[in-house]
C-alpha atoms as a PDB file:
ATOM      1  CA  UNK A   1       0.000   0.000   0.000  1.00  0.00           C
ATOM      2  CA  UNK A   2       1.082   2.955  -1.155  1.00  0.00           C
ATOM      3  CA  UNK A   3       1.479   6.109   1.581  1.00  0.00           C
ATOM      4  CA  UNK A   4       2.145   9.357   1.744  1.00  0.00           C
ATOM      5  CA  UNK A   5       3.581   8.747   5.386  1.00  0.00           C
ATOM      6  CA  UNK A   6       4.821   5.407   5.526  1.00  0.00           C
ATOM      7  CA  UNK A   7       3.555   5.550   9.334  1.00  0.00           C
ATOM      8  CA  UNK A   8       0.450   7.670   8.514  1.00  0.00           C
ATOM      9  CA  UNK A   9      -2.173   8.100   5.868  1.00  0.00           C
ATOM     10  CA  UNK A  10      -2.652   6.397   2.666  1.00  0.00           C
ATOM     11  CA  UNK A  11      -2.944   7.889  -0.790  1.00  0.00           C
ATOM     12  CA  UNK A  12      -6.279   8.873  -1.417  1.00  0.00           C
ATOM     13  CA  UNK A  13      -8.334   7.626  -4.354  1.00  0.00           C
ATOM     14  CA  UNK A  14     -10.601  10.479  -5.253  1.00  0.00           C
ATOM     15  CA  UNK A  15     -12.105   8.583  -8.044  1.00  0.00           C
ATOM     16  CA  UNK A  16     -12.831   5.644  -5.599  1.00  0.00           C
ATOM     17  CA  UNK A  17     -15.481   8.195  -3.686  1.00  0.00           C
ATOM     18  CA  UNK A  18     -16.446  10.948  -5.597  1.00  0.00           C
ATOM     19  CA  UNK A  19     -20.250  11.224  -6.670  1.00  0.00           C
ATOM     20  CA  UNK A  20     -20.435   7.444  -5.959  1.00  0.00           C
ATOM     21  CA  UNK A  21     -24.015   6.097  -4.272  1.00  0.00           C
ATOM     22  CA  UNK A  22     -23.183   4.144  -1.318  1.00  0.00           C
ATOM     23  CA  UNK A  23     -25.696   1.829   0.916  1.00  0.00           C
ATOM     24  CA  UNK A  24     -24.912   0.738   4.481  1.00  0.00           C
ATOM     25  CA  UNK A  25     -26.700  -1.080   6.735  1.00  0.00           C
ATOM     26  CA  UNK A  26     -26.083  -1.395  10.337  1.00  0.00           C
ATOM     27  CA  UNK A  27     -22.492  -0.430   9.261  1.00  0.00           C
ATOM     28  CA  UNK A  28     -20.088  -0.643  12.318  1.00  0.00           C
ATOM     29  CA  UNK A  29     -18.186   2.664  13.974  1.00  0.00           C
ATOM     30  CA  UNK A  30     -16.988   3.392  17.555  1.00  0.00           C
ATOM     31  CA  UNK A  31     -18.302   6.767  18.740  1.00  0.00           C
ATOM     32  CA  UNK A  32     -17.120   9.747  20.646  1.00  0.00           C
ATOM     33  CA  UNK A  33     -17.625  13.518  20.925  1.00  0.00           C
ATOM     34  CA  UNK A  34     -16.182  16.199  21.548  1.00  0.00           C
ATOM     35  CA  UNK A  35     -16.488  19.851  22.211  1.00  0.00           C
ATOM     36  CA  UNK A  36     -16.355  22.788  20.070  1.00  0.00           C
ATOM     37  CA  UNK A  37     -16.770  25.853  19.401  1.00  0.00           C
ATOM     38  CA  UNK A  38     -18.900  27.367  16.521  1.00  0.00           C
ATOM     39  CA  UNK A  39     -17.987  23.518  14.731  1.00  0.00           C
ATOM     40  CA  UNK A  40     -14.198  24.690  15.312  1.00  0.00           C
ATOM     41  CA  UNK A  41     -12.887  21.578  17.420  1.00  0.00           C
ATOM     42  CA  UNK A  42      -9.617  22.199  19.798  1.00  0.00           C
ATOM     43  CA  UNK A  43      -7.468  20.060  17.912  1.00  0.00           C
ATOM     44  CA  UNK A  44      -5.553  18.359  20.849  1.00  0.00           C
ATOM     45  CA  UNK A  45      -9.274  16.539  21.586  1.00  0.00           C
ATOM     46  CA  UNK A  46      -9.501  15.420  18.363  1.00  0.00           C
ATOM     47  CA  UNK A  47      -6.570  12.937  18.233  1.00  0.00           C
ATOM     48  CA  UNK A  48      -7.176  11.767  21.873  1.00  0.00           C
ATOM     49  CA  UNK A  49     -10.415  10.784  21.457  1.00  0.00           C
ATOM     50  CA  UNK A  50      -9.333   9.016  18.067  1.00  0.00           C
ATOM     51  CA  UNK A  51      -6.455   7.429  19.402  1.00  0.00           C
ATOM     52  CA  UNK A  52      -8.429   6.082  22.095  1.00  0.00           C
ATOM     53  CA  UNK A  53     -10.898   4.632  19.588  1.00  0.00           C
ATOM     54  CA  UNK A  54      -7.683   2.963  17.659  1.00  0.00           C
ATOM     55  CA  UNK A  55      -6.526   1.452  20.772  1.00  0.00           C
ATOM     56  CA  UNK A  56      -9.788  -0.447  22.155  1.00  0.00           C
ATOM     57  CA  UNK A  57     -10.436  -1.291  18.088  1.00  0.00           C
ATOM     58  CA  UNK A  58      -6.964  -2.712  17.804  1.00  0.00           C
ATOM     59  CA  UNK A  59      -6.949  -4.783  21.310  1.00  0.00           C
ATOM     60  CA  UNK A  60     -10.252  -6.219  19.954  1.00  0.00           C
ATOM     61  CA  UNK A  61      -8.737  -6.573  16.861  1.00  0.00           C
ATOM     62  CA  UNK A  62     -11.687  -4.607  14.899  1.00  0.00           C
ATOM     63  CA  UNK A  63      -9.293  -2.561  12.672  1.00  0.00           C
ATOM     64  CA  UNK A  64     -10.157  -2.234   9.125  1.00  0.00           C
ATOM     65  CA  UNK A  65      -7.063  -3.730   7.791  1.00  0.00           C
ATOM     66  CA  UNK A  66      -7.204  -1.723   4.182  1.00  0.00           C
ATOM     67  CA  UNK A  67      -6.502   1.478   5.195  1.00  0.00           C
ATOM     68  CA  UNK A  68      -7.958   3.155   2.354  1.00  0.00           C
ATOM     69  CA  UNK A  69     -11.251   1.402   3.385  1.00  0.00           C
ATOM     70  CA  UNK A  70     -11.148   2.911   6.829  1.00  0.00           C
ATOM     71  CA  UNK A  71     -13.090   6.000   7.584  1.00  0.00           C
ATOM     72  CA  UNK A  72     -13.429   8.316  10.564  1.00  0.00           C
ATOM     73  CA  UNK A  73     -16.331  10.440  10.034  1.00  0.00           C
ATOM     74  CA  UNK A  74     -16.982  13.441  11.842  1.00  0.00           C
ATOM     75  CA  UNK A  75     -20.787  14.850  12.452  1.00  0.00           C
ATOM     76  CA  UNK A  76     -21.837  18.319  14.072  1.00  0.00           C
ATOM     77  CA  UNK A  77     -25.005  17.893  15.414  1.00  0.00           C
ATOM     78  CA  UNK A  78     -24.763  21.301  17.028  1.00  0.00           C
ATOM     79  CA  UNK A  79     -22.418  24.257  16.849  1.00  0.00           C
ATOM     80  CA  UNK A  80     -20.793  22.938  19.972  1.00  0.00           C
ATOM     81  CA  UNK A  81     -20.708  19.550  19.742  1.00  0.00           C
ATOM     82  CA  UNK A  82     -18.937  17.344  17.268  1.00  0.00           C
ATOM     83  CA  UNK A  83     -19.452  13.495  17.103  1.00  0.00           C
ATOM     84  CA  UNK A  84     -16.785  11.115  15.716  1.00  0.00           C
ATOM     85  CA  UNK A  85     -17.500   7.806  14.177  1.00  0.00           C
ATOM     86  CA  UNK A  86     -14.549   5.388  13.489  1.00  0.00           C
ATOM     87  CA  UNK A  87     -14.950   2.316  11.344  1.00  0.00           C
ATOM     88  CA  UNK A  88     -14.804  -1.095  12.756  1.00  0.00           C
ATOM     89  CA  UNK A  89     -14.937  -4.337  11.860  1.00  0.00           C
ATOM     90  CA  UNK A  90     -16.601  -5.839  14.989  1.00  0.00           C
ATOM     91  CA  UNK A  91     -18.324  -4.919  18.424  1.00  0.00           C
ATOM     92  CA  UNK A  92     -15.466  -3.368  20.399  1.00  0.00           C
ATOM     93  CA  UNK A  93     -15.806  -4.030  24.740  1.00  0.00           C
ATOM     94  CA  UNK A  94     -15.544  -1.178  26.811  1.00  0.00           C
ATOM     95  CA  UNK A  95     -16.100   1.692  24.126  1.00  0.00           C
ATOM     96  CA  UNK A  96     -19.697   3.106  22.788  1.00  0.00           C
ATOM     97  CA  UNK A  97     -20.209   0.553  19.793  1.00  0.00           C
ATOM     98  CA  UNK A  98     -22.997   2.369  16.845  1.00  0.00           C
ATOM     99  CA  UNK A  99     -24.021   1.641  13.326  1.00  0.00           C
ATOM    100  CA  UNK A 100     -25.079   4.076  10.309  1.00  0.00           C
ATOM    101  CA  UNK A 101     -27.756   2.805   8.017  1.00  0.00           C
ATOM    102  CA  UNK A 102     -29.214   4.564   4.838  1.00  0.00           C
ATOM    103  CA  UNK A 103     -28.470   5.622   1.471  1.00  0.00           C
ATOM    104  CA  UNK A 104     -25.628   8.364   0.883  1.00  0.00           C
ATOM    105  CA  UNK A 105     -23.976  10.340  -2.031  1.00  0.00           C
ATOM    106  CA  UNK A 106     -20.435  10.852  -1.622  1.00  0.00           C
ATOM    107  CA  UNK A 107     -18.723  13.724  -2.907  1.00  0.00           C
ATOM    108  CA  UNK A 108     -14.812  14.970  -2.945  1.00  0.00           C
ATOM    109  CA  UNK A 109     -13.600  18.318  -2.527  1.00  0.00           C
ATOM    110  CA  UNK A 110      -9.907  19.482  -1.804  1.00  0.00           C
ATOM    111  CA  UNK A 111      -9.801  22.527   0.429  1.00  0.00           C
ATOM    112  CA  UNK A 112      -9.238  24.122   3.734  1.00  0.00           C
ATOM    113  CA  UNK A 113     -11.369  22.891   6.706  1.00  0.00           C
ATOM    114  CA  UNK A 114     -13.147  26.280   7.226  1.00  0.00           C
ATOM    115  CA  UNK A 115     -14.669  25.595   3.625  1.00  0.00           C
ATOM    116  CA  UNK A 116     -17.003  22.460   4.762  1.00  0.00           C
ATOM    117  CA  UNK A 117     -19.619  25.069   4.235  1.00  0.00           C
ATOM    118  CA  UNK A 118     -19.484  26.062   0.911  1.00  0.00           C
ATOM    119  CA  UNK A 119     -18.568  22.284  -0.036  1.00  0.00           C
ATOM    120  CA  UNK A 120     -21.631  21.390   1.385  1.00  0.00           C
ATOM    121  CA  UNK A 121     -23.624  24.242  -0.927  1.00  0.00           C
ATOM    122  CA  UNK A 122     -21.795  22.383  -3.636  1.00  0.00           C
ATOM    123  CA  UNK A 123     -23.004  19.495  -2.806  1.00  0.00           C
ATOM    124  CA  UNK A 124     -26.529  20.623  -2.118  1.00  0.00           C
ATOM    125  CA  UNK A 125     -26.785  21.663  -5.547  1.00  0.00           C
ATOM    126  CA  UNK A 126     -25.239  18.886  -7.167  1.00  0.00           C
ATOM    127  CA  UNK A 127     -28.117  16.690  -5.455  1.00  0.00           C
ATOM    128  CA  UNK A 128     -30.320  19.062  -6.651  1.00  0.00           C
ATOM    129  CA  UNK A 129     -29.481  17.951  -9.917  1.00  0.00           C
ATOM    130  CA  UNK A 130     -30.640  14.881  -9.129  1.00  0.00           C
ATOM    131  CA  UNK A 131     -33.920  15.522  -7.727  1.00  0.00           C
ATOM    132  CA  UNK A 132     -32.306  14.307  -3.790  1.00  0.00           C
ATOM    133  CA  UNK A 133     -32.094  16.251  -0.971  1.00  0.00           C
ATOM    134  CA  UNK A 134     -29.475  15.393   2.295  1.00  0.00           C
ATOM    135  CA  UNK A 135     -31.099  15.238   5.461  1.00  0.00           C
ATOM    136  CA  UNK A 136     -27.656  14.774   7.132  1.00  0.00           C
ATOM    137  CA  UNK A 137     -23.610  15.281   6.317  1.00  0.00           C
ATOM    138  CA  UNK A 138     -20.781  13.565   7.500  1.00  0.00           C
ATOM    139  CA  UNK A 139     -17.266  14.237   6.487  1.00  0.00           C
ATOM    140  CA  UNK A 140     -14.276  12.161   6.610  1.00  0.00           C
ATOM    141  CA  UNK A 141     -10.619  13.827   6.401  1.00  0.00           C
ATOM    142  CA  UNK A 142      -8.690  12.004   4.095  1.00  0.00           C
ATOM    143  CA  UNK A 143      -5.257  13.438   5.337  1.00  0.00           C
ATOM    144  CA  UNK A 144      -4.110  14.554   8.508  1.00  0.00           C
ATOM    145  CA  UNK A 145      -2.777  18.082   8.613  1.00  0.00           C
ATOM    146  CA  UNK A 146       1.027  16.792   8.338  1.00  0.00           C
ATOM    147  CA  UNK A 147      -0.099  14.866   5.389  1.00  0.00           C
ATOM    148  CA  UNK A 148      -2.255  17.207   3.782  1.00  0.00           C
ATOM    149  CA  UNK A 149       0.618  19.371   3.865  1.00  0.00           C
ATOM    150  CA  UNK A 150       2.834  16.847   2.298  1.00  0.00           C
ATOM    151  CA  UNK A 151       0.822  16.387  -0.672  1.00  0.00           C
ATOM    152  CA  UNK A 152      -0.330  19.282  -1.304  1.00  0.00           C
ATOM    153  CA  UNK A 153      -4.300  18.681  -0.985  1.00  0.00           C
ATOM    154  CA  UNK A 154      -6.267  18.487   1.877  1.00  0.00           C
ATOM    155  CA  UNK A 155      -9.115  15.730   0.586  1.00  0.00           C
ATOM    156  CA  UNK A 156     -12.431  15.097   2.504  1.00  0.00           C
ATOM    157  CA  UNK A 157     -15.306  13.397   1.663  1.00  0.00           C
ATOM    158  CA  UNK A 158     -18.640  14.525   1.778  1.00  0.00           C
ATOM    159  CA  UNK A 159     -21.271  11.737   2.871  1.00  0.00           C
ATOM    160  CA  UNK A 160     -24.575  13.152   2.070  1.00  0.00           C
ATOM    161  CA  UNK A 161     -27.537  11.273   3.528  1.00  0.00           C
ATOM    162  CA  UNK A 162     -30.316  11.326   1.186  1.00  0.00           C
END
């Protein structure tokens, strides 16, 4: 598998998720949240609350082994609270085990975080093309910030419930 990082993120395939239809059901994720403020998390939550995910999904060994099949979605219910969903391949003991199940549009964009917003008007009008609507968003990173940096793109993918 080819990596940006050797230790950290994989390439990312944007034709592999963009404006691809994608079904789950009951599809497996360890939860947390965090704070935030105005949807801006504090960073240094972020990767502790992930990291503790990894760690109870590798002792149960529940890690997606592909890691370009692995996703860690991220959900703002509110303006100060952000939930974090990390794929698993199994019940996990000891952390807060959830599934997602519906129908979703995925869509790529390469930008800076702050711009979730107007990807998500691009989006919203791209479904509007097709006569759908999203009742919900999550977003997964493809890159971590060193990464991003590396490559020169800062992927995410847009998971638009419809």
């Amino acid at each position: 598998m080819e990596t940006q990082n050797q230790e950290c993120c994989p390439k990312f395939d944007v034709e592999k998720w963009d404006k691809k239809s994608i079904n789950w059901e009951n599809k497996l994720f360890l939860k947390e949240t965090i704070s935030t403020f105005f949807h801006i998390p504090f960073p240094p939550m972020i990767g502790k609350k992930v990291m503790k995910m990894h760690t109870l999904a590798q002792k149960a060994e529940a890690t997606i082994q592909d890691k370009s099949e692995a996703l860690i979605l991220f959900r703002d219910p509110s303006a100060f609270k952000s939930e974090i969903y990390y794929s698993v391949t199994n019940q996990v003991e000891g952390a807060n085990n959830t599934t997602i199940s519906g129908s979703f549009v995925a869509g790529v964009f390469d930008g800076p975080y702050n711009s979730v917003p107007k990807f998500i008007k691009e989006m919203e009008n791209y479904l509007k093309g097709k006569d759908q609507i999203a009742k919900d968003y999550y977003v997964h990173y493809a890159y971590c910030p060193k990464c991003a940096k590396e490559s020169g793109h800062n992927y995410m993918i847009l998971f638009a419930l419809v």
